[in-house]
N, C-alpha and C. Protein backbone atom coordinates (compact mmCIF):
# COMPACT_ATOMS: atom_id res chain seq x y z
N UNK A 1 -96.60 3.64 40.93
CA UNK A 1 -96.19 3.19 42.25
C UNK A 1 -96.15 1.67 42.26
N UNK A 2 -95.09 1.11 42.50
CA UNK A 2 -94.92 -0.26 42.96
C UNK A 2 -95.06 -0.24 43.50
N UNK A 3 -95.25 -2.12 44.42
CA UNK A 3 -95.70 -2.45 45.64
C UNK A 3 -94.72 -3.46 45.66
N UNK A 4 -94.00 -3.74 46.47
CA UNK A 4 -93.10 -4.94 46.38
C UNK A 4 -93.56 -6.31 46.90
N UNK A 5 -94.60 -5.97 47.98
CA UNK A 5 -95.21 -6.83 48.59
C UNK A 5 -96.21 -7.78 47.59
N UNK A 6 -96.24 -9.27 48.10
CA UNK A 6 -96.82 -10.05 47.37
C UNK A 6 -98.35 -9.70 47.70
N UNK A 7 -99.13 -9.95 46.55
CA UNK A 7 -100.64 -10.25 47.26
C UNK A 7 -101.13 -11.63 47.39
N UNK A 8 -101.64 -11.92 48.50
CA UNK A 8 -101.95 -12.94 49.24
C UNK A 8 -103.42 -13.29 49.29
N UNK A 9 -104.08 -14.26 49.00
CA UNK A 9 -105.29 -14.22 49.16
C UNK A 9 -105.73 -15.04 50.52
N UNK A 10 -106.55 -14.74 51.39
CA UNK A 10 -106.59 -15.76 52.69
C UNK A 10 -108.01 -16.58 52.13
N UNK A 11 -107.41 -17.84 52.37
CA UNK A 11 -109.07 -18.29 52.91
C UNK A 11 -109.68 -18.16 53.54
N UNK A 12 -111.40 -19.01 53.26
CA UNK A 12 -111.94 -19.15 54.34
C UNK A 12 -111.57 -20.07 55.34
N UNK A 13 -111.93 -19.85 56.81
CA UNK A 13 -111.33 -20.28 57.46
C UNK A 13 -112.55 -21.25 58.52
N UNK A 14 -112.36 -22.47 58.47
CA UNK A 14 -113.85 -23.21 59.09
C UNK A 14 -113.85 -22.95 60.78
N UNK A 15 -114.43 -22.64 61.40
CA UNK A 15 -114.46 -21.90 62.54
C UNK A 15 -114.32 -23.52 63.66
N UNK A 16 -113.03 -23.63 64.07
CA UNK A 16 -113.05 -24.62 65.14
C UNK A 16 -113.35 -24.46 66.40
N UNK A 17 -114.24 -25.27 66.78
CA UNK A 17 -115.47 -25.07 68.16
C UNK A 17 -115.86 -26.10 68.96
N UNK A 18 -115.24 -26.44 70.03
CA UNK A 18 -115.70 -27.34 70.87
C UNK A 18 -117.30 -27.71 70.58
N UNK A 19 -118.23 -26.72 70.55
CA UNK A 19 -119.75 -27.12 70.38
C UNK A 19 -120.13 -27.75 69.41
N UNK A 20 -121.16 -28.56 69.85
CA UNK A 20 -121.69 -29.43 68.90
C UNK A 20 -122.64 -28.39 67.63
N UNK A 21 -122.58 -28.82 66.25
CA UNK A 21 -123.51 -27.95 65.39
C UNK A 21 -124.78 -28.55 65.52
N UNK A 22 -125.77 -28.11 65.63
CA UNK A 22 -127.28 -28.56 65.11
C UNK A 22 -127.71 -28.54 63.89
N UNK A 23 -126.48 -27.87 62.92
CA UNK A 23 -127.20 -27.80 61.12
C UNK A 23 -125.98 -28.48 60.61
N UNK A 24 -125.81 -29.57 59.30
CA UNK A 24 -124.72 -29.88 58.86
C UNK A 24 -124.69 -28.28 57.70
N UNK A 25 -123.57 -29.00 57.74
CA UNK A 25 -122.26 -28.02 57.10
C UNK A 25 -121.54 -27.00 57.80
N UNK A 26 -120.18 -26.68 56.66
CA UNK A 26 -119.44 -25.87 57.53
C UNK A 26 -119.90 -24.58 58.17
N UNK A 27 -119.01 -24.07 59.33
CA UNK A 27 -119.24 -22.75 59.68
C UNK A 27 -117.92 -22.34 60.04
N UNK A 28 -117.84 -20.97 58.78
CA UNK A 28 -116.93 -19.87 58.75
C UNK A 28 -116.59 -18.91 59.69
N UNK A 29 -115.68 -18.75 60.19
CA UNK A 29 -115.10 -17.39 60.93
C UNK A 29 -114.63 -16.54 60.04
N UNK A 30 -115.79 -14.99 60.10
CA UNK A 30 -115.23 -13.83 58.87
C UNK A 30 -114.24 -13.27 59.49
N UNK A 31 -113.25 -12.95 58.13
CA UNK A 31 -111.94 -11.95 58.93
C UNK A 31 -112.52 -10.51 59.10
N UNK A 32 -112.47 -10.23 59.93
CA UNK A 32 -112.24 -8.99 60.19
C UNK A 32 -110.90 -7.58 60.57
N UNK A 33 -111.47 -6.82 60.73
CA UNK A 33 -110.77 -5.27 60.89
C UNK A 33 -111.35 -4.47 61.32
N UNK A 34 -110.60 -4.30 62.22
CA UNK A 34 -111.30 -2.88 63.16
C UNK A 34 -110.56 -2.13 63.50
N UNK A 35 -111.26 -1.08 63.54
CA UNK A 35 -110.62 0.53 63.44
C UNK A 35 -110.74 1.16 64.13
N UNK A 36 -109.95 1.91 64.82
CA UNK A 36 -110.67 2.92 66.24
C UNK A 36 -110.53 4.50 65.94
N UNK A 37 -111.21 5.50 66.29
CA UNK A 37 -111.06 6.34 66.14
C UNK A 37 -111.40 7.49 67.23
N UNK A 38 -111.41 8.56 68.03
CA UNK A 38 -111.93 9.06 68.65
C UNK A 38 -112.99 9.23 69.33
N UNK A 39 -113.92 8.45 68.56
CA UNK A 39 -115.86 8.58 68.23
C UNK A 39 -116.48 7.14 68.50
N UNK A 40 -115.54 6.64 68.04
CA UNK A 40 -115.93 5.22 67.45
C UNK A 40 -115.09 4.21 67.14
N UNK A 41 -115.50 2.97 67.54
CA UNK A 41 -115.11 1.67 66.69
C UNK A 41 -115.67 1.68 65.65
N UNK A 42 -115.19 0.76 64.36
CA UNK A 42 -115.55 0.44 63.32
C UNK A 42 -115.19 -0.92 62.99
N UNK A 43 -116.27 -2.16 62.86
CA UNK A 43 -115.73 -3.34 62.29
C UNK A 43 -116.30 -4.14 61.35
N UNK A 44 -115.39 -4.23 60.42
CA UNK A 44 -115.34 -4.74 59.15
C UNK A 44 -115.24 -5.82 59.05
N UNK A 45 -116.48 -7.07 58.94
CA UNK A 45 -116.17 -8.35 58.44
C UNK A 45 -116.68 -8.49 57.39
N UNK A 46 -115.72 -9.70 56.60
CA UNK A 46 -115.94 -10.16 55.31
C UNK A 46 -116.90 -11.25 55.52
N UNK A 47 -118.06 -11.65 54.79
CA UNK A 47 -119.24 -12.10 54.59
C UNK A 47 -119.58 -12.65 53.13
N UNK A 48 -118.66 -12.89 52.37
CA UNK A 48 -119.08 -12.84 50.85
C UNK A 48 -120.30 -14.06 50.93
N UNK A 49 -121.43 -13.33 49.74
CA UNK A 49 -122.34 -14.51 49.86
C UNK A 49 -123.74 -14.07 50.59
N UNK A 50 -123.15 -13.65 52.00
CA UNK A 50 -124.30 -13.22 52.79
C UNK A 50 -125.15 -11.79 52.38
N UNK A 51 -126.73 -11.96 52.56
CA UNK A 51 -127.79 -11.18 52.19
C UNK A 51 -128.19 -10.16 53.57
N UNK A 52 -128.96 -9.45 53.41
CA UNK A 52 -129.49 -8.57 54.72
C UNK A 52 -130.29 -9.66 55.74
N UNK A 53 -131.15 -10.53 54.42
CA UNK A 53 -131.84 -11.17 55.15
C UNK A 53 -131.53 -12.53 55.57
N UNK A 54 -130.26 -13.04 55.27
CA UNK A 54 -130.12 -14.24 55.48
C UNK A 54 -128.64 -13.69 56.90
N UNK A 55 -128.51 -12.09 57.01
CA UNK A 55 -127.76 -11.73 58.51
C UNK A 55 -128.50 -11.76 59.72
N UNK A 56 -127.77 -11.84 60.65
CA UNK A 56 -128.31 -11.95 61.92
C UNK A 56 -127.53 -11.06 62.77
N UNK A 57 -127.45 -10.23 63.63
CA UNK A 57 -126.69 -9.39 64.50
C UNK A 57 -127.34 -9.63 65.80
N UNK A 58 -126.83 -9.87 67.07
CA UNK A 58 -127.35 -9.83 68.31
C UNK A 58 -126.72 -9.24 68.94
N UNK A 59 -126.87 -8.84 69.98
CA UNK A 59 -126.32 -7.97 71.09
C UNK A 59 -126.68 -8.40 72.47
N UNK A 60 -126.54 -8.90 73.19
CA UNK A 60 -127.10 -9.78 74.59
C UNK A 60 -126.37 -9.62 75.77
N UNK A 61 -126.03 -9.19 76.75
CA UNK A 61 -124.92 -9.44 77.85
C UNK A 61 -124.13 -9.09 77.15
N UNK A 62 -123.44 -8.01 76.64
CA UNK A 62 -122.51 -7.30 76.63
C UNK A 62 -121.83 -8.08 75.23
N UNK A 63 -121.90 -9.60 74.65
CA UNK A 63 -121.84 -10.45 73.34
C UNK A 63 -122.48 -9.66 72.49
N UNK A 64 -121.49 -9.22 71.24
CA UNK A 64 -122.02 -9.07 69.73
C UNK A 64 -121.95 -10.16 69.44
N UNK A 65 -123.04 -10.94 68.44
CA UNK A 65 -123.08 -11.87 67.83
C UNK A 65 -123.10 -11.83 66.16
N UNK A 66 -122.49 -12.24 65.61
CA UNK A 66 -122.77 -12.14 63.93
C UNK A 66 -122.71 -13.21 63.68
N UNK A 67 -123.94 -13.80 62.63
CA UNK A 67 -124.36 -14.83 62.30
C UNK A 67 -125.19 -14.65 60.54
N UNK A 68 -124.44 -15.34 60.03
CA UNK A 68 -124.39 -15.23 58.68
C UNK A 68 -124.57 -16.54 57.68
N UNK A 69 -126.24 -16.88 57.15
CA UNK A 69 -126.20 -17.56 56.11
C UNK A 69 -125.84 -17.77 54.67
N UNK A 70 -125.35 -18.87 53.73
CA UNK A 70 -125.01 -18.60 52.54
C UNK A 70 -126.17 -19.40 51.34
N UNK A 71 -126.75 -18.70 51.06
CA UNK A 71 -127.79 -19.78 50.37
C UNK A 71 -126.70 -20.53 49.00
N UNK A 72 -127.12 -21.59 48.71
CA UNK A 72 -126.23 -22.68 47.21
C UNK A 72 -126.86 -21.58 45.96
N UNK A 73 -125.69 -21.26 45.12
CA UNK A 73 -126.41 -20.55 43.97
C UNK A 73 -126.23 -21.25 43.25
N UNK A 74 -126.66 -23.18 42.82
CA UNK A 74 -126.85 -23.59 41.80
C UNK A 74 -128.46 -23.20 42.24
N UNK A 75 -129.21 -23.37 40.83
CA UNK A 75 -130.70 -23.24 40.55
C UNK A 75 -131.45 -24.87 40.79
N UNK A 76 -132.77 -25.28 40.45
CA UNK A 76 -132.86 -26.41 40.91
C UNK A 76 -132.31 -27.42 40.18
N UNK A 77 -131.95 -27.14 38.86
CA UNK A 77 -132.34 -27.96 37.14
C UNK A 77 -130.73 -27.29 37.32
N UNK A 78 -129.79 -27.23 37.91
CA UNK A 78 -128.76 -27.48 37.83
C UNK A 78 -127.98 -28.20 38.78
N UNK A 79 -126.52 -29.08 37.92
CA UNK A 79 -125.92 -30.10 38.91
C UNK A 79 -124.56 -29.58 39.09
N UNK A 80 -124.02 -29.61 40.00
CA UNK A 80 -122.87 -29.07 40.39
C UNK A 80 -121.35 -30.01 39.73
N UNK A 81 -120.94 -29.64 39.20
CA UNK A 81 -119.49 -30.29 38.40
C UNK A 81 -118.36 -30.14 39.19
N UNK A 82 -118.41 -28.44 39.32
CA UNK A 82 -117.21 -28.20 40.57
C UNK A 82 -117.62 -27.31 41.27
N UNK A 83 -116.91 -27.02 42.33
CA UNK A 83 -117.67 -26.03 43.44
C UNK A 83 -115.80 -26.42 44.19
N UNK A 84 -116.00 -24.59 44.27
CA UNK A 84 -114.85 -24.00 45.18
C UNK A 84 -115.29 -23.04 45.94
N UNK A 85 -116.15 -22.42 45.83
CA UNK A 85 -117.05 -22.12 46.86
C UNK A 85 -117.79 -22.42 47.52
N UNK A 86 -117.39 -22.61 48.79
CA UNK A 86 -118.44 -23.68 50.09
C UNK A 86 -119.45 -22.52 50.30
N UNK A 87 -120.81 -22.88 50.70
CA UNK A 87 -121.50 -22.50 51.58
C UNK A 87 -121.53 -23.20 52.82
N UNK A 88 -122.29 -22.49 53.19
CA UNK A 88 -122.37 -22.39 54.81
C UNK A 88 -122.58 -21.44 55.74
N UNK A 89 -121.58 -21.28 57.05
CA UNK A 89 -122.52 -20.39 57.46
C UNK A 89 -121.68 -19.41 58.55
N UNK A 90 -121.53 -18.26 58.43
CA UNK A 90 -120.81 -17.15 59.33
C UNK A 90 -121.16 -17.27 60.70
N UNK A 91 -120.28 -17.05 61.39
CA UNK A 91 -120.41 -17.30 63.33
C UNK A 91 -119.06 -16.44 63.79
N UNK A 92 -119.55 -15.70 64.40
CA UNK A 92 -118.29 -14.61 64.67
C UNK A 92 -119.20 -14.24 66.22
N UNK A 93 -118.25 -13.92 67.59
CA UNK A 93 -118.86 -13.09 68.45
C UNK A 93 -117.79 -12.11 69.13
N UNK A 94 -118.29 -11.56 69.66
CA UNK A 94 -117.04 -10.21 70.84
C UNK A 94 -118.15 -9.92 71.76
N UNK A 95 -116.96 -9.60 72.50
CA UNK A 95 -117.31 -8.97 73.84
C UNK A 95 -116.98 -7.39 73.70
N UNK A 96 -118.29 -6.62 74.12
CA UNK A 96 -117.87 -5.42 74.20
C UNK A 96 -117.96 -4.64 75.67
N UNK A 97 -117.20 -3.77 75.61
CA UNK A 97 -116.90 -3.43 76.76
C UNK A 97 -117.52 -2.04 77.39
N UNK A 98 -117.56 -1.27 78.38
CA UNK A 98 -118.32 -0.31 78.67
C UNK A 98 -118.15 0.73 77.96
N UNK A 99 -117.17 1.02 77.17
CA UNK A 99 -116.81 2.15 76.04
C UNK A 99 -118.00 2.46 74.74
N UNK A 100 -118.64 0.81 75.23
CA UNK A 100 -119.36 1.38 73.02
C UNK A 100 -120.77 1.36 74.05
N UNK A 101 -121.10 2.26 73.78
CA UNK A 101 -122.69 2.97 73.28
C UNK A 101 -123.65 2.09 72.81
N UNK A 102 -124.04 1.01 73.13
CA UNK A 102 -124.71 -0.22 72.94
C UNK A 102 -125.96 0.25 72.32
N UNK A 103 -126.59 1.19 72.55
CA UNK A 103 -128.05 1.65 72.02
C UNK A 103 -127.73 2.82 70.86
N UNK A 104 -126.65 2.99 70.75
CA UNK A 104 -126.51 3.80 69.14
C UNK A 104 -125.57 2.87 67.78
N UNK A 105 -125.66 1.79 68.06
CA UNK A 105 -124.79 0.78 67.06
C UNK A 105 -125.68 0.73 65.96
N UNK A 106 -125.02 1.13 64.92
CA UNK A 106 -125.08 0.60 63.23
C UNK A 106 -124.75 -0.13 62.86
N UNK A 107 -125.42 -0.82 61.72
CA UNK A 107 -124.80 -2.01 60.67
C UNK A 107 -125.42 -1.66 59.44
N UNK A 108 -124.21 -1.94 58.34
CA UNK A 108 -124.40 -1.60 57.04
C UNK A 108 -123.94 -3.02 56.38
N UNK A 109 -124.56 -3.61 55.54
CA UNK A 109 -123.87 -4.64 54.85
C UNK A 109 -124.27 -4.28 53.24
N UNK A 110 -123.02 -4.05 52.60
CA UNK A 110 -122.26 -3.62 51.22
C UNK A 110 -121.26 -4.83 50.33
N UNK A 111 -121.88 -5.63 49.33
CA UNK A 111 -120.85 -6.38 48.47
C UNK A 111 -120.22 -7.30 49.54
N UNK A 112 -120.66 -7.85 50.46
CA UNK A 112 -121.06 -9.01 51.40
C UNK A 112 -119.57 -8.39 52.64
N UNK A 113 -119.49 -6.69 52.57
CA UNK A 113 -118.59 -6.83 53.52
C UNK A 113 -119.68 -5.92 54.46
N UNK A 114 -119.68 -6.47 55.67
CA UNK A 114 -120.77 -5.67 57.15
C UNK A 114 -119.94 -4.82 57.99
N UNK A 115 -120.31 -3.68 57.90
CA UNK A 115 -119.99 -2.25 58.54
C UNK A 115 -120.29 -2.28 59.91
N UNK A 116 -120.11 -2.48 60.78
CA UNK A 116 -120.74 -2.05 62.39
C UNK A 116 -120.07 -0.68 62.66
N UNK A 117 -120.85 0.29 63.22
CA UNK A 117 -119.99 1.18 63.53
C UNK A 117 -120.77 1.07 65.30
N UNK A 118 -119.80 1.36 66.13
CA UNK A 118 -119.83 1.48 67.35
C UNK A 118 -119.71 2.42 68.40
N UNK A 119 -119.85 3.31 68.68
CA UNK A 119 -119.51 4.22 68.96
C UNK A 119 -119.51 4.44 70.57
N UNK A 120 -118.63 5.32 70.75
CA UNK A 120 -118.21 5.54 72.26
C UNK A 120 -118.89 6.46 72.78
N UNK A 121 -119.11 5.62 74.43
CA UNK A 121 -119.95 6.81 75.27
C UNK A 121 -119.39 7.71 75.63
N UNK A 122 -119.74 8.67 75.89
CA UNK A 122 -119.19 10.70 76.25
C UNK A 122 -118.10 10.09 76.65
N UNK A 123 -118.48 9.57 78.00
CA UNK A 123 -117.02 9.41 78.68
C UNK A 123 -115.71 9.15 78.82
N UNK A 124 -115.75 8.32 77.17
CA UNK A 124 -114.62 7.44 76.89
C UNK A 124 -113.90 8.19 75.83
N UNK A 125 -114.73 9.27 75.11
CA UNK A 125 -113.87 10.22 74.53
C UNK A 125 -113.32 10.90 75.03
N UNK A 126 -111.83 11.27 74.56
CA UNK A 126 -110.86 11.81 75.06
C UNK A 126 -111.19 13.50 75.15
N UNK A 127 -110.74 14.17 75.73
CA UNK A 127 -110.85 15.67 75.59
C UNK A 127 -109.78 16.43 76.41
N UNK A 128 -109.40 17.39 75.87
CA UNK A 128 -108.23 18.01 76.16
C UNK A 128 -108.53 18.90 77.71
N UNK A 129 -107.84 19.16 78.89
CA UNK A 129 -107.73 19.82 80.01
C UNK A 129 -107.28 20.97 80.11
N UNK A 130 -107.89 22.30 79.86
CA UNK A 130 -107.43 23.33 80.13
C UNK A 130 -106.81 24.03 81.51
N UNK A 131 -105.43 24.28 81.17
CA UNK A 131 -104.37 24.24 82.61
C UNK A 131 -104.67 25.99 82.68
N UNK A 132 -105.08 26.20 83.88
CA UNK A 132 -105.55 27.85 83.91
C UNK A 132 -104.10 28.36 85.14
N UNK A 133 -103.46 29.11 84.73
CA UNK A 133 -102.68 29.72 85.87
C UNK A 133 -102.94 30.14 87.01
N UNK A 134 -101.93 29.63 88.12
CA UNK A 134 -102.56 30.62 89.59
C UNK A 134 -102.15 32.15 89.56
């Protein structure tokens, strides 16, 4: 199977923000993808770099927050020559809305990509109306 389509690689992308930072260096906006399904949202951001423990997830006023450190993987007794990989630091938020189930949300983070799954309250799933004859 061919693909005719080119592959494209995106960068990272430095997250432009009126607010002032309190830590130097950059901060990344992960791309994401999200998926909807009957049950559930599903969203997929890219994180490369980031650890369980260096993630942060919040949930506050209805704001998901994702917040993501990158520790430097030179060692101490090494000096950096080139570097094309920035660290720094993930900042992503959404607003969620009365559909997701705020107290049953998952997160999985796999090969620095983070899983949220979200899922919808009863209500917002769809269900079919049985039409009964008079």
């Amino acid at each position: 199977m061919s693909d005719s389509k080119e592959l494209k690689v995106k960068e990272k992308q430095e997250l432009s923000s009126p607010a002032e930072h309190t830590r130097p260096g950059p901060v990344f906006t992960p791309a994401v993808d999200i998926l909807e399904t009957e049950k559930e949202l599903t969203l997929l951001a890219d994180m490369p770099g980031v650890t369980t423990k260096n993630l942060n997830i919040d949930l506050r006023d209805d704001t998901l927050t994702l917040v993501g450190d990158i520790d430097p993987f030179e060692g101490p007794d090494e000096q950096d020559i080139i570097v094309e990989y920035e660290v720094g630091k993930y900042f992503r938020q959404f607003t969620l809305s009365e559909v997701i189930d705020q107290d049953k949300i998952e997160a999985n983070l796999n090969n620095g990509v983070l899983r949220l799954k979200l899922p919808k309250v009863e209500k917002a799933k769809p269900r079919k109306i049985t039409v009964q004859a008079a």
